[in-house]
PDB file of N, CA and C in Angstrom:
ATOM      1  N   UNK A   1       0.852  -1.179   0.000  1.00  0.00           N
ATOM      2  CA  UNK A   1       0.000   0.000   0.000  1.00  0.00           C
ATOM      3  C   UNK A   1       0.892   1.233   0.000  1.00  0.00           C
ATOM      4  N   UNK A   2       0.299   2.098  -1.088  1.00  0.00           N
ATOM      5  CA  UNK A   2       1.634   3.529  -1.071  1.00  0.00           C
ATOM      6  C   UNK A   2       0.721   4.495  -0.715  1.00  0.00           C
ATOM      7  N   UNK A   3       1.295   5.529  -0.157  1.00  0.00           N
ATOM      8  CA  UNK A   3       0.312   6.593   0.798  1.00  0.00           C
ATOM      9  C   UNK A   3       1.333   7.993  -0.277  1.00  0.00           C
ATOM     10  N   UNK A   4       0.404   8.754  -0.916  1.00  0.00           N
ATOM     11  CA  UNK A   4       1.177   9.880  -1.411  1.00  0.00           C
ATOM     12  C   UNK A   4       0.400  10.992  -1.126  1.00  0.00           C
ATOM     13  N   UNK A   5       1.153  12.063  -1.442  1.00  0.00           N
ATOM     14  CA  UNK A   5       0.446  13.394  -1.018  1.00  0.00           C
ATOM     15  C   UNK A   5       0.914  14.699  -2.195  1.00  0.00           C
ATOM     16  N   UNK A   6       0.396  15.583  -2.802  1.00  0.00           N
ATOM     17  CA  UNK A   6       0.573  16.125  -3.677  1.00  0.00           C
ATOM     18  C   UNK A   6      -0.267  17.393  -2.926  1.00  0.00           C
ATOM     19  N   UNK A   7       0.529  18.388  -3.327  1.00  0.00           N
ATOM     20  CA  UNK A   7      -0.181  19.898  -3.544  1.00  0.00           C
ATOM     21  C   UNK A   7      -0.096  21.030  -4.529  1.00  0.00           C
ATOM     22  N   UNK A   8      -0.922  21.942  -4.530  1.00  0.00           N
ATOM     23  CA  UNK A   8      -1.285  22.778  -5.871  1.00  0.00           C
ATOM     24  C   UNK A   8      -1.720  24.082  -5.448  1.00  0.00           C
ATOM     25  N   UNK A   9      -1.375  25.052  -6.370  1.00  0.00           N
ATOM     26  CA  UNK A   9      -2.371  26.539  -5.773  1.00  0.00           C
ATOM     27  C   UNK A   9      -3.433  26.282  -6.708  1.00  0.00           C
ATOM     28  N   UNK A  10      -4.005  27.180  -5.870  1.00  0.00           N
ATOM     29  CA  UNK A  10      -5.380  27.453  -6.040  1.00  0.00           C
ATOM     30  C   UNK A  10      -5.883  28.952  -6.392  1.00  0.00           C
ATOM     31  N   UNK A  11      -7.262  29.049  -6.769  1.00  0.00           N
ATOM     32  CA  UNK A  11      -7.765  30.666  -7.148  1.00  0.00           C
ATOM     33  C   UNK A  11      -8.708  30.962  -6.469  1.00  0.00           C
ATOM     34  N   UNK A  12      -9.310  29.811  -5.993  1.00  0.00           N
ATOM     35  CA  UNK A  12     -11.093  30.447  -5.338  1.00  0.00           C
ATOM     36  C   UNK A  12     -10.790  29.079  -4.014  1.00  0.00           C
ATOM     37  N   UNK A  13     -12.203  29.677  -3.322  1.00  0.00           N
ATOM     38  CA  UNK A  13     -11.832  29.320  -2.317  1.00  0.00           C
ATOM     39  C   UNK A  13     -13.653  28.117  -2.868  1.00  0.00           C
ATOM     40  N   UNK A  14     -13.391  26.637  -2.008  1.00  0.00           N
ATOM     41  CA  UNK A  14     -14.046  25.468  -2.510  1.00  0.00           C
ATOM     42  C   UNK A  14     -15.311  25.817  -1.103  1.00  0.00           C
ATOM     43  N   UNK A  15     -17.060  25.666  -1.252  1.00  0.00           N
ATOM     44  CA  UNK A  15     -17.411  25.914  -0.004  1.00  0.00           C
ATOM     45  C   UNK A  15     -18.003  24.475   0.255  1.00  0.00           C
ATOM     46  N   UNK A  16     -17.930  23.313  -0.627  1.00  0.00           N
ATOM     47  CA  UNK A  16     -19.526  22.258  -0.654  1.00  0.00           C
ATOM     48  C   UNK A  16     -18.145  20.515  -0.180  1.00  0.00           C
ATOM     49  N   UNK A  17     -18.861  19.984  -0.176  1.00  0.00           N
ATOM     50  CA  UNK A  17     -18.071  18.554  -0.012  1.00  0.00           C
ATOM     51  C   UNK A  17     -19.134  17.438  -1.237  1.00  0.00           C
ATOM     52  N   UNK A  18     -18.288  16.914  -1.827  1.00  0.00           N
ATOM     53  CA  UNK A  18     -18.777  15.722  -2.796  1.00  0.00           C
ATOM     54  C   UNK A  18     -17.770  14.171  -2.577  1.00  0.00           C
ATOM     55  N   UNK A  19     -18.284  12.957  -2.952  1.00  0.00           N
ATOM     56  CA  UNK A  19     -17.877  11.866  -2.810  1.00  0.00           C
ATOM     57  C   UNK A  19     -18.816  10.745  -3.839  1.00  0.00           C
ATOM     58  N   UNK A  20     -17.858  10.717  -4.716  1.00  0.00           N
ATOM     59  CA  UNK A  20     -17.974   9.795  -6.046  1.00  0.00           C
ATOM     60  C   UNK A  20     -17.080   8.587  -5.889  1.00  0.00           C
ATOM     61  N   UNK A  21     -17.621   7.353  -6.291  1.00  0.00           N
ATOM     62  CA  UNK A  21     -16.858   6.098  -6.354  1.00  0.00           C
ATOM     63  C   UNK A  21     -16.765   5.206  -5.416  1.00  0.00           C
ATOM     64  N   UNK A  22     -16.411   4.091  -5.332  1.00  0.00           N
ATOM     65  CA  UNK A  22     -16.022   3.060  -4.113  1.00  0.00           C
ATOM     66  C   UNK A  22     -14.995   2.576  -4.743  1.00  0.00           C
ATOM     67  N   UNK A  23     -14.648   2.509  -3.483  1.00  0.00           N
ATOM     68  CA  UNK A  23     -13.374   1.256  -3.314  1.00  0.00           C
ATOM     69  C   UNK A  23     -13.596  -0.036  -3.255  1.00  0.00           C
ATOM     70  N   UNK A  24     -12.649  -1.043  -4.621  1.00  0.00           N
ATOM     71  CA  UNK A  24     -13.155  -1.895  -4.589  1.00  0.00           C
ATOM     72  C   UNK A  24     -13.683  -2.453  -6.584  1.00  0.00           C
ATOM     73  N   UNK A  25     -12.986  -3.833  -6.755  1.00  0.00           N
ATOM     74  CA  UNK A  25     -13.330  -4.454  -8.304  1.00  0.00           C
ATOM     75  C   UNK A  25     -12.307  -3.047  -8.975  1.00  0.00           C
ATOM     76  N   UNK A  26     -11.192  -2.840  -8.636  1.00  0.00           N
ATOM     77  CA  UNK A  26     -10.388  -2.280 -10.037  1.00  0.00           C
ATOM     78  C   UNK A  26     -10.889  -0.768  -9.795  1.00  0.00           C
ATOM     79  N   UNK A  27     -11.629  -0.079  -8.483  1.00  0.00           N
ATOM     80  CA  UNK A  27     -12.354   1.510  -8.683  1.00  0.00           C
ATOM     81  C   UNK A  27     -11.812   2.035  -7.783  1.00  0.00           C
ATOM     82  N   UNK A  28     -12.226   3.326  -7.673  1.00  0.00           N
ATOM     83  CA  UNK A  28     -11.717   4.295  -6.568  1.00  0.00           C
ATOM     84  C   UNK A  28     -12.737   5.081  -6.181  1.00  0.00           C
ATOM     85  N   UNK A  29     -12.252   5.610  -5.146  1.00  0.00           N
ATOM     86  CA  UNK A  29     -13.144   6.682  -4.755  1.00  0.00           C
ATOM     87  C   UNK A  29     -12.756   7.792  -4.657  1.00  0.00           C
ATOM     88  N   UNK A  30     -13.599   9.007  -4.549  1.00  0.00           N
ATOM     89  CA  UNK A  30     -12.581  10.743  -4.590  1.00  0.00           C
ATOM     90  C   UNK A  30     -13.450  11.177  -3.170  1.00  0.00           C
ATOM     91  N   UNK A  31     -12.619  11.533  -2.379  1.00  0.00           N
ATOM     92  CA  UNK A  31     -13.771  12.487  -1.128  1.00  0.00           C
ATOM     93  C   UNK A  31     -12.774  13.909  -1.936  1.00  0.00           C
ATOM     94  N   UNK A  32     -14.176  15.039  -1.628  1.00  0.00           N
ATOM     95  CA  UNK A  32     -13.472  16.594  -1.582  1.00  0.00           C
ATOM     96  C   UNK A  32     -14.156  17.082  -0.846  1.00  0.00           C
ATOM     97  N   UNK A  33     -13.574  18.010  -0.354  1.00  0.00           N
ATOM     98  CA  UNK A  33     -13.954  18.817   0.792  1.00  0.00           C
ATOM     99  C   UNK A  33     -12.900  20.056   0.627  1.00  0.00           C
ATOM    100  N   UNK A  34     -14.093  21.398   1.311  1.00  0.00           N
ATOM    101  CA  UNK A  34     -13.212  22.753   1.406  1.00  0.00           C
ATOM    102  C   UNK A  34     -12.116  22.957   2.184  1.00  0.00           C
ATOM    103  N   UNK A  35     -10.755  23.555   1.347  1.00  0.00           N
ATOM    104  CA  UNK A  35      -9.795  23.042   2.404  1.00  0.00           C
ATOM    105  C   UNK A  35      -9.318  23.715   3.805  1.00  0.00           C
ATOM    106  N   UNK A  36     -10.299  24.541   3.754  1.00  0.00           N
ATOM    107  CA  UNK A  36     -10.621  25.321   4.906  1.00  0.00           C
ATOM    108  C   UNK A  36      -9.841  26.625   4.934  1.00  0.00           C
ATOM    109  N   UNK A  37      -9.897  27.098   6.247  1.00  0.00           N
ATOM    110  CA  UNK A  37      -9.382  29.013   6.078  1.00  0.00           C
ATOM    111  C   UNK A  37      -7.830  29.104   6.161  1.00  0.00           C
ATOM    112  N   UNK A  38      -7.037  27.916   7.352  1.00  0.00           N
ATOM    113  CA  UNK A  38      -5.842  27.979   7.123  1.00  0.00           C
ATOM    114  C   UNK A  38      -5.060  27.282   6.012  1.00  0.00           C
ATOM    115  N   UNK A  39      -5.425  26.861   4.932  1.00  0.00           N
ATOM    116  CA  UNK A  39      -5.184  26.486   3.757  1.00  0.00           C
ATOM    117  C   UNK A  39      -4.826  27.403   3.285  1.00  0.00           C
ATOM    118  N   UNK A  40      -5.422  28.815   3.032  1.00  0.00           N
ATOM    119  CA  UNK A  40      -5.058  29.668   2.130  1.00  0.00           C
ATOM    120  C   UNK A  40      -4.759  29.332   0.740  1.00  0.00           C
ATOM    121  N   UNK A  41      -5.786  29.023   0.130  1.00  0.00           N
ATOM    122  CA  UNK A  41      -6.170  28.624  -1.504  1.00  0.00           C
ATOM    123  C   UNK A  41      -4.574  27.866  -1.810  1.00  0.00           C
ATOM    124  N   UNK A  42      -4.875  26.822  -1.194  1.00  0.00           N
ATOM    125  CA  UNK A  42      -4.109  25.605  -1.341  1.00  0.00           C
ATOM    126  C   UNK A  42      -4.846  24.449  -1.850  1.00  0.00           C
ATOM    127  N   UNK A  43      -4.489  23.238  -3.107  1.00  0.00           N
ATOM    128  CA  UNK A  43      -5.394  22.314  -2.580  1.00  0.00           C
ATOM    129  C   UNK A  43      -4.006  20.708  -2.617  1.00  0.00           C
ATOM    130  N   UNK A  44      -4.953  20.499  -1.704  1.00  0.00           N
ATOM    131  CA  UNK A  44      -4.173  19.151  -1.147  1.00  0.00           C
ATOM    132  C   UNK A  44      -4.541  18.149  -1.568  1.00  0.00           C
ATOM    133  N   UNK A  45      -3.988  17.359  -2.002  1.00  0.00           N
ATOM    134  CA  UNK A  45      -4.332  15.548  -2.453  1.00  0.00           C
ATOM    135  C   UNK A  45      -3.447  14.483  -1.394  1.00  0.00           C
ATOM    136  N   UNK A  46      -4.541  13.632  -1.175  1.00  0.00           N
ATOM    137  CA  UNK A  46      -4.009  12.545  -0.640  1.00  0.00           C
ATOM    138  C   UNK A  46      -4.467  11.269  -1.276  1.00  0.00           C
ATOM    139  N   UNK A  47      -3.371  10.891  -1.250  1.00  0.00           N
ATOM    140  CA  UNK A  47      -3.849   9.666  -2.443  1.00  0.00           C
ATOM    141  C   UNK A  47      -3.482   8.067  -1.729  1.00  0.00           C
ATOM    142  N   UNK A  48      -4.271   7.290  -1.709  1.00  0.00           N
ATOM    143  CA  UNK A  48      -3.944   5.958  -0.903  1.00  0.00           C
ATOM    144  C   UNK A  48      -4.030   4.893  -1.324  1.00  0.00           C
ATOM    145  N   UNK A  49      -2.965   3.941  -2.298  1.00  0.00           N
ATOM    146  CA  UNK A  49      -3.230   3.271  -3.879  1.00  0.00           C
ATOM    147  C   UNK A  49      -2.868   1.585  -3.044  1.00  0.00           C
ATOM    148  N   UNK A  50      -3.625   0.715  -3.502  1.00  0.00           N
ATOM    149  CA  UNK A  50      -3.326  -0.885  -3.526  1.00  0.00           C
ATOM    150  C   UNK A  50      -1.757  -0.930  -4.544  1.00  0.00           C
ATOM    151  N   UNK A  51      -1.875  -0.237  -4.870  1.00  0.00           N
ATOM    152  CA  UNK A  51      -0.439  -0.353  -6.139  1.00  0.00           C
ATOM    153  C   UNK A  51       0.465   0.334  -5.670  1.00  0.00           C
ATOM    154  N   UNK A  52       1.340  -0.459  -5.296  1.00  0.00           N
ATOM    155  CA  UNK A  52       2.913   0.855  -5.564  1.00  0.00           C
ATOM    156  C   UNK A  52       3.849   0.677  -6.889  1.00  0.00           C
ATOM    157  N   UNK A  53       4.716   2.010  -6.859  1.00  0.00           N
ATOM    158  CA  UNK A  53       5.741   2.223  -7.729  1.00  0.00           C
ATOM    159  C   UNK A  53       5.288   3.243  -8.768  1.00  0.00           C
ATOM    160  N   UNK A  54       3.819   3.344  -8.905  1.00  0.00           N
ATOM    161  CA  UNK A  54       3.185   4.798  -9.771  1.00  0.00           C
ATOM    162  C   UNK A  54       2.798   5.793  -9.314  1.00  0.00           C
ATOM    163  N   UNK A  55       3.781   6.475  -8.520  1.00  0.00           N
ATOM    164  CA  UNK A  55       3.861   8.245  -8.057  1.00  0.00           C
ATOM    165  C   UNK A  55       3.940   8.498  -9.224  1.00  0.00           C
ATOM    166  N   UNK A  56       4.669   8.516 -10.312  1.00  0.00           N
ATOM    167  CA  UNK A  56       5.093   9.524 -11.307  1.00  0.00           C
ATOM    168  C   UNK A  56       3.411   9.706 -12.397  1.00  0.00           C
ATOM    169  N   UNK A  57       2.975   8.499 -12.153  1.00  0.00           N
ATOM    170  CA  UNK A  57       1.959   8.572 -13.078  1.00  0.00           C
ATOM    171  C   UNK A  57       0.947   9.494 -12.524  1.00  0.00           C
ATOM    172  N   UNK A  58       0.646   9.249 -10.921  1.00  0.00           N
ATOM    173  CA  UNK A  58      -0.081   9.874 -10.289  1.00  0.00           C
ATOM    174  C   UNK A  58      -0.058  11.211 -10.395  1.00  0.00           C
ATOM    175  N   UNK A  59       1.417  11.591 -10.274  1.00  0.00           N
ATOM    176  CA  UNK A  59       1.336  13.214 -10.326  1.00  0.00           C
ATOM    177  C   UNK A  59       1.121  13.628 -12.134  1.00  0.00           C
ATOM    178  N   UNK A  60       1.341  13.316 -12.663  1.00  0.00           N
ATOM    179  CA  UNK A  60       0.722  13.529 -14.169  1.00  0.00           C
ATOM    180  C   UNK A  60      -0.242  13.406 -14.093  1.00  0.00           C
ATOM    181  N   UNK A  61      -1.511  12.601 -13.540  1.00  0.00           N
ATOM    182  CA  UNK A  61      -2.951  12.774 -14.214  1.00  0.00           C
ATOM    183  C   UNK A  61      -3.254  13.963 -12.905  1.00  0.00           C
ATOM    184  N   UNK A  62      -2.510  14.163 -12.243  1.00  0.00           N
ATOM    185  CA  UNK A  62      -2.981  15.347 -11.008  1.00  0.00           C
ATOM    186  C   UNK A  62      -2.984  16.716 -11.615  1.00  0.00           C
ATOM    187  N   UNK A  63      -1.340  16.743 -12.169  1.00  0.00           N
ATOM    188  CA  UNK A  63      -0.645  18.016 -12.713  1.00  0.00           C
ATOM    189  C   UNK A  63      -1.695  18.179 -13.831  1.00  0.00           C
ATOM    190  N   UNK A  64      -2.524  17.241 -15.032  1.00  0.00           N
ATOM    191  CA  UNK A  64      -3.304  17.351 -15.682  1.00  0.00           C
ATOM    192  C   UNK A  64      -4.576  17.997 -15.311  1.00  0.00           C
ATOM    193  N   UNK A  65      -4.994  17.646 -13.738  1.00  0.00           N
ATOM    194  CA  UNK A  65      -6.194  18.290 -13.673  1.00  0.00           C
ATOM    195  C   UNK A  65      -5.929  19.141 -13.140  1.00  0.00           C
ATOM    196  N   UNK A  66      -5.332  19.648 -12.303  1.00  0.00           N
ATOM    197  CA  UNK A  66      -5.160  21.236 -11.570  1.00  0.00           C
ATOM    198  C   UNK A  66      -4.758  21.912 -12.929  1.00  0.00           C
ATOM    199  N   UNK A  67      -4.424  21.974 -14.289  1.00  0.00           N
ATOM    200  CA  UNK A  67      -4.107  23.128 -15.288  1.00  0.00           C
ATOM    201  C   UNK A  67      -5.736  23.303 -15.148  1.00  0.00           C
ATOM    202  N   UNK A  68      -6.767  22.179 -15.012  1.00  0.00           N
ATOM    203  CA  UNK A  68      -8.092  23.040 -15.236  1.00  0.00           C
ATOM    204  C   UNK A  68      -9.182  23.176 -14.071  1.00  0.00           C
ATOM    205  N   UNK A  69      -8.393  22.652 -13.143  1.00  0.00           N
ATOM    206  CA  UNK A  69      -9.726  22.992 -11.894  1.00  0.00           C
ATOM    207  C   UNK A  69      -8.751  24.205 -11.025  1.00  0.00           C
ATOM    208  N   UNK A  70      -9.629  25.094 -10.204  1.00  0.00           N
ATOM    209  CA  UNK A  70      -8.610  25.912  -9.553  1.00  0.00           C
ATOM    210  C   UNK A  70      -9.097  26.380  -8.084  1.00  0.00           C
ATOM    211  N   UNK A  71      -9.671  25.163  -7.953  1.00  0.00           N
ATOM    212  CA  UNK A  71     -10.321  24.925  -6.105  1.00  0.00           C
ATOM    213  C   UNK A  71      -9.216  25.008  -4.925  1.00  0.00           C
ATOM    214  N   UNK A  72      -9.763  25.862  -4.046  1.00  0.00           N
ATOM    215  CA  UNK A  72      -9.107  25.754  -2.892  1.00  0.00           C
ATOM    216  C   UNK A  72      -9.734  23.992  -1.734  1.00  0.00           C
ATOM    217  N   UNK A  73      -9.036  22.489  -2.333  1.00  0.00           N
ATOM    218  CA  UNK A  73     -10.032  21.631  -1.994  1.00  0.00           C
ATOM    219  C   UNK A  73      -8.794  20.676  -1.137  1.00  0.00           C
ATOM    220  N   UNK A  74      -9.482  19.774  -0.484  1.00  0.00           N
ATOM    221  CA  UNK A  74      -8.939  18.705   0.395  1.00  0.00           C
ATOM    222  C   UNK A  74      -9.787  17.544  -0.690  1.00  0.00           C
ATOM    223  N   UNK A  75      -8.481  16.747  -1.258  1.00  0.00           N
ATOM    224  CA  UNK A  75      -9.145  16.140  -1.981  1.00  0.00           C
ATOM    225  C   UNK A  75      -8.134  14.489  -1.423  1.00  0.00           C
ATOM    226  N   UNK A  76      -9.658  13.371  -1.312  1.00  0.00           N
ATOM    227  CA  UNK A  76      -8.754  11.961  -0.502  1.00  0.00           C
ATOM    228  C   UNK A  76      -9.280  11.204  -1.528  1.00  0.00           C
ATOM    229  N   UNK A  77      -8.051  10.288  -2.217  1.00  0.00           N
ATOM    230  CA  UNK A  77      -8.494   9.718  -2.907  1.00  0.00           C
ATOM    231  C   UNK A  77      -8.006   7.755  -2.779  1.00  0.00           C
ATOM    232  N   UNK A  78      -9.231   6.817  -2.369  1.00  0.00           N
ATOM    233  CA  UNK A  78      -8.725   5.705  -1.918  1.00  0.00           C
ATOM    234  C   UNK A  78      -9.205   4.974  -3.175  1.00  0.00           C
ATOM    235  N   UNK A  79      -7.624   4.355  -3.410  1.00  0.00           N
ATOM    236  CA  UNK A  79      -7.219   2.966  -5.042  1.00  0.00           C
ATOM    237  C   UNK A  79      -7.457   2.762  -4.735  1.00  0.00           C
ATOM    238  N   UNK A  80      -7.885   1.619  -5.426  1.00  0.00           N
ATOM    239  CA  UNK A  80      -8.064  -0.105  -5.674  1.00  0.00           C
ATOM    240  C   UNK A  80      -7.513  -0.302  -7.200  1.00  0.00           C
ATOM    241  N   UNK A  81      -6.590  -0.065  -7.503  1.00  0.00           N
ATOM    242  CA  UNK A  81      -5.721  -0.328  -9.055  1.00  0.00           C
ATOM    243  C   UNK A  81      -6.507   0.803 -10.412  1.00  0.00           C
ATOM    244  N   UNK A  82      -7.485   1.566  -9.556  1.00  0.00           N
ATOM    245  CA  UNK A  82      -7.893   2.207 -10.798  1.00  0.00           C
ATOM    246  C   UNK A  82      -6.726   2.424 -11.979  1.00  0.00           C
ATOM    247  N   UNK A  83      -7.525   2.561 -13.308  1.00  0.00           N
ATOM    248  CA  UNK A  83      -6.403   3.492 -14.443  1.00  0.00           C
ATOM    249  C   UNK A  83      -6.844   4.856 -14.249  1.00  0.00           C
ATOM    250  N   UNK A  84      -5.589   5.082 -15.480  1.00  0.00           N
ATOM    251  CA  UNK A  84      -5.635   6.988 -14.875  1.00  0.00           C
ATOM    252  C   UNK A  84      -6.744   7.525 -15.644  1.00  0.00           C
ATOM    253  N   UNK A  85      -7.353   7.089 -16.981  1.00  0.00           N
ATOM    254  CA  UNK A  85      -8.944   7.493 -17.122  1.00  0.00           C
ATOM    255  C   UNK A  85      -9.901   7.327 -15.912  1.00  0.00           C
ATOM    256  N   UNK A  86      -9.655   6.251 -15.272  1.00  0.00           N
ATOM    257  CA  UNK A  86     -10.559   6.216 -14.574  1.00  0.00           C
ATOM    258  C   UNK A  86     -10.556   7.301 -13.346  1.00  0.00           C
ATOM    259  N   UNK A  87      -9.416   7.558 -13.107  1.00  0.00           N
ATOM    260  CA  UNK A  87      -9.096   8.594 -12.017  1.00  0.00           C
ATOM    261  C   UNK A  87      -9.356   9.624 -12.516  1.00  0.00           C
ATOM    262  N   UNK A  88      -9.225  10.366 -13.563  1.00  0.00           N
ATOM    263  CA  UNK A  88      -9.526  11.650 -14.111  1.00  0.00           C
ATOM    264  C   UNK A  88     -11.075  11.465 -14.675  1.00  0.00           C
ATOM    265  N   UNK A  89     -11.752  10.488 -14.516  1.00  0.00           N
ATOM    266  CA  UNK A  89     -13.042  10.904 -14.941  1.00  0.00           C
ATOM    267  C   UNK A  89     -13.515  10.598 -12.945  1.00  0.00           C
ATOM    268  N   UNK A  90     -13.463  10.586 -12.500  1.00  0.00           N
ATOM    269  CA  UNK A  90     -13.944  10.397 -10.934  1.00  0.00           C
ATOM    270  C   UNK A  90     -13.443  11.962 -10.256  1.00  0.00           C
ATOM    271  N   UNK A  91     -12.539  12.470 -10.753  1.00  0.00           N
ATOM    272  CA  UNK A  91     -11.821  13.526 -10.381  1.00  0.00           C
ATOM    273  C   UNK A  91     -13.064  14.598 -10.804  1.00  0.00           C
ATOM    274  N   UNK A  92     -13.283  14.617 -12.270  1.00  0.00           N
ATOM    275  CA  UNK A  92     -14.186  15.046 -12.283  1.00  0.00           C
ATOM    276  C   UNK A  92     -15.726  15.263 -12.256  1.00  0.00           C
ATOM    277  N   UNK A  93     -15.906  14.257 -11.528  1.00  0.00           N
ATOM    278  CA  UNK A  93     -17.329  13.518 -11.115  1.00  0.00           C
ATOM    279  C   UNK A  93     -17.450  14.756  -9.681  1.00  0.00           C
ATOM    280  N   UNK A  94     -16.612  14.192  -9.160  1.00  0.00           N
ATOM    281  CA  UNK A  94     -16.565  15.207  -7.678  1.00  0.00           C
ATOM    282  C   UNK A  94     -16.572  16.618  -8.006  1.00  0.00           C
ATOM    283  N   UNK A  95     -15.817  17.560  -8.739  1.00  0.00           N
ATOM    284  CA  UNK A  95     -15.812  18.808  -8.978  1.00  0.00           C
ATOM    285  C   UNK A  95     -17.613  19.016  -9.475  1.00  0.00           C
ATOM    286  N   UNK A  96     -18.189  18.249 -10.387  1.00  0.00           N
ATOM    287  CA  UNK A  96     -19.324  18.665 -10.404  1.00  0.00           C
ATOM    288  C   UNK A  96     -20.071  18.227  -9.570  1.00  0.00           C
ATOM    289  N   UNK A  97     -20.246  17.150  -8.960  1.00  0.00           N
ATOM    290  CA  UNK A  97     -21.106  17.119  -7.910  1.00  0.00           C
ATOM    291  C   UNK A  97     -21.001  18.289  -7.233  1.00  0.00           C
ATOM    292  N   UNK A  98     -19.699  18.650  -6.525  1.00  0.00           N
ATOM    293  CA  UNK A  98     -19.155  19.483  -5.759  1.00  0.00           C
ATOM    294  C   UNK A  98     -19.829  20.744  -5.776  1.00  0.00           C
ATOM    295  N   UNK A  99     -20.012  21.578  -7.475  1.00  0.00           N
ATOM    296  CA  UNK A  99     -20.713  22.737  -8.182  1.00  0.00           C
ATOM    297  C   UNK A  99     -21.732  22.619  -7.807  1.00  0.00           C
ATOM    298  N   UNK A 100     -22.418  21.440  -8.615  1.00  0.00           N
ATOM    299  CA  UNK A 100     -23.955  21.102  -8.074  1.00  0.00           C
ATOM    300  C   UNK A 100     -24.685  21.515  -6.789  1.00  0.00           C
ATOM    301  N   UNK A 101     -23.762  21.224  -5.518  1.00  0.00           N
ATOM    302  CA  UNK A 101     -23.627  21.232  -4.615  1.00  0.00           C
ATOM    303  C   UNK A 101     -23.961  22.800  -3.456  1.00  0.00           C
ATOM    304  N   UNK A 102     -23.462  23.659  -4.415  1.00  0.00           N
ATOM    305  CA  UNK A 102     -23.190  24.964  -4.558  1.00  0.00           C
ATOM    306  C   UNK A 102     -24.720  25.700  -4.995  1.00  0.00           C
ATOM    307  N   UNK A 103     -24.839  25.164  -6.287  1.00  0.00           N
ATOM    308  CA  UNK A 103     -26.488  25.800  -6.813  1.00  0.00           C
ATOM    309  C   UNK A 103     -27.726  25.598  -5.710  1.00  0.00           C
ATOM    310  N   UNK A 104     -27.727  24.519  -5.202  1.00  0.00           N
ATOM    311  CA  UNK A 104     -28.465  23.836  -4.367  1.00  0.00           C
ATOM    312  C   UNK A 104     -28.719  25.002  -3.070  1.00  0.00           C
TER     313      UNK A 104
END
């Protein structure tokens, strides 16, 4: 089990919490949550994979989505061998729930 952690700036500040996916059969799950006031438009990833030896990949499909999300978010994300489509479409499952979340 590899435990990684990645961080990113941010532009706006995140106010809602969303949670897409399970853990479990090859999936993942994404929790997000606002990363609160002493963050200071930071966002944090924690990532907690059944697989080791793919940090490098990890931070590429990360570095991929922070060029387009720009949340101040606490974002936990628990493998089970997902691929990195699958992680970048769950990634963005949560940001809209997350929006959604917001209109509401």
């Amino acid at each position: 089990m590899e435990h990684l952690t990645f961080d990113y700036p941010a532009q706006r500040a995140v106010t809602t919490r969303a949670h897409v996916g399970v853990v479990g059969s090859g999936d993942l799950e994404v929790l997000l949550s606002p990363a609160g006031s002493a963050a200071a438009l930071t966002a944090h990833v924690v990532v907690r994979t059944s697989v080791d030896g793919y940090s490098h990949i990890w931070k590429s499909v990360l570095d991929r989505f922070f060029t387009r999300y720009d949340g101040a978010v606490h974002i936990e994300i628990n493998d089970f061998g997902a691929t990195p489509g699958v992680v970048a479409l769950r990634l963005a499952e949560a940001v809209e729930a997350a929006e959604q979340g917001d209109d509401a």
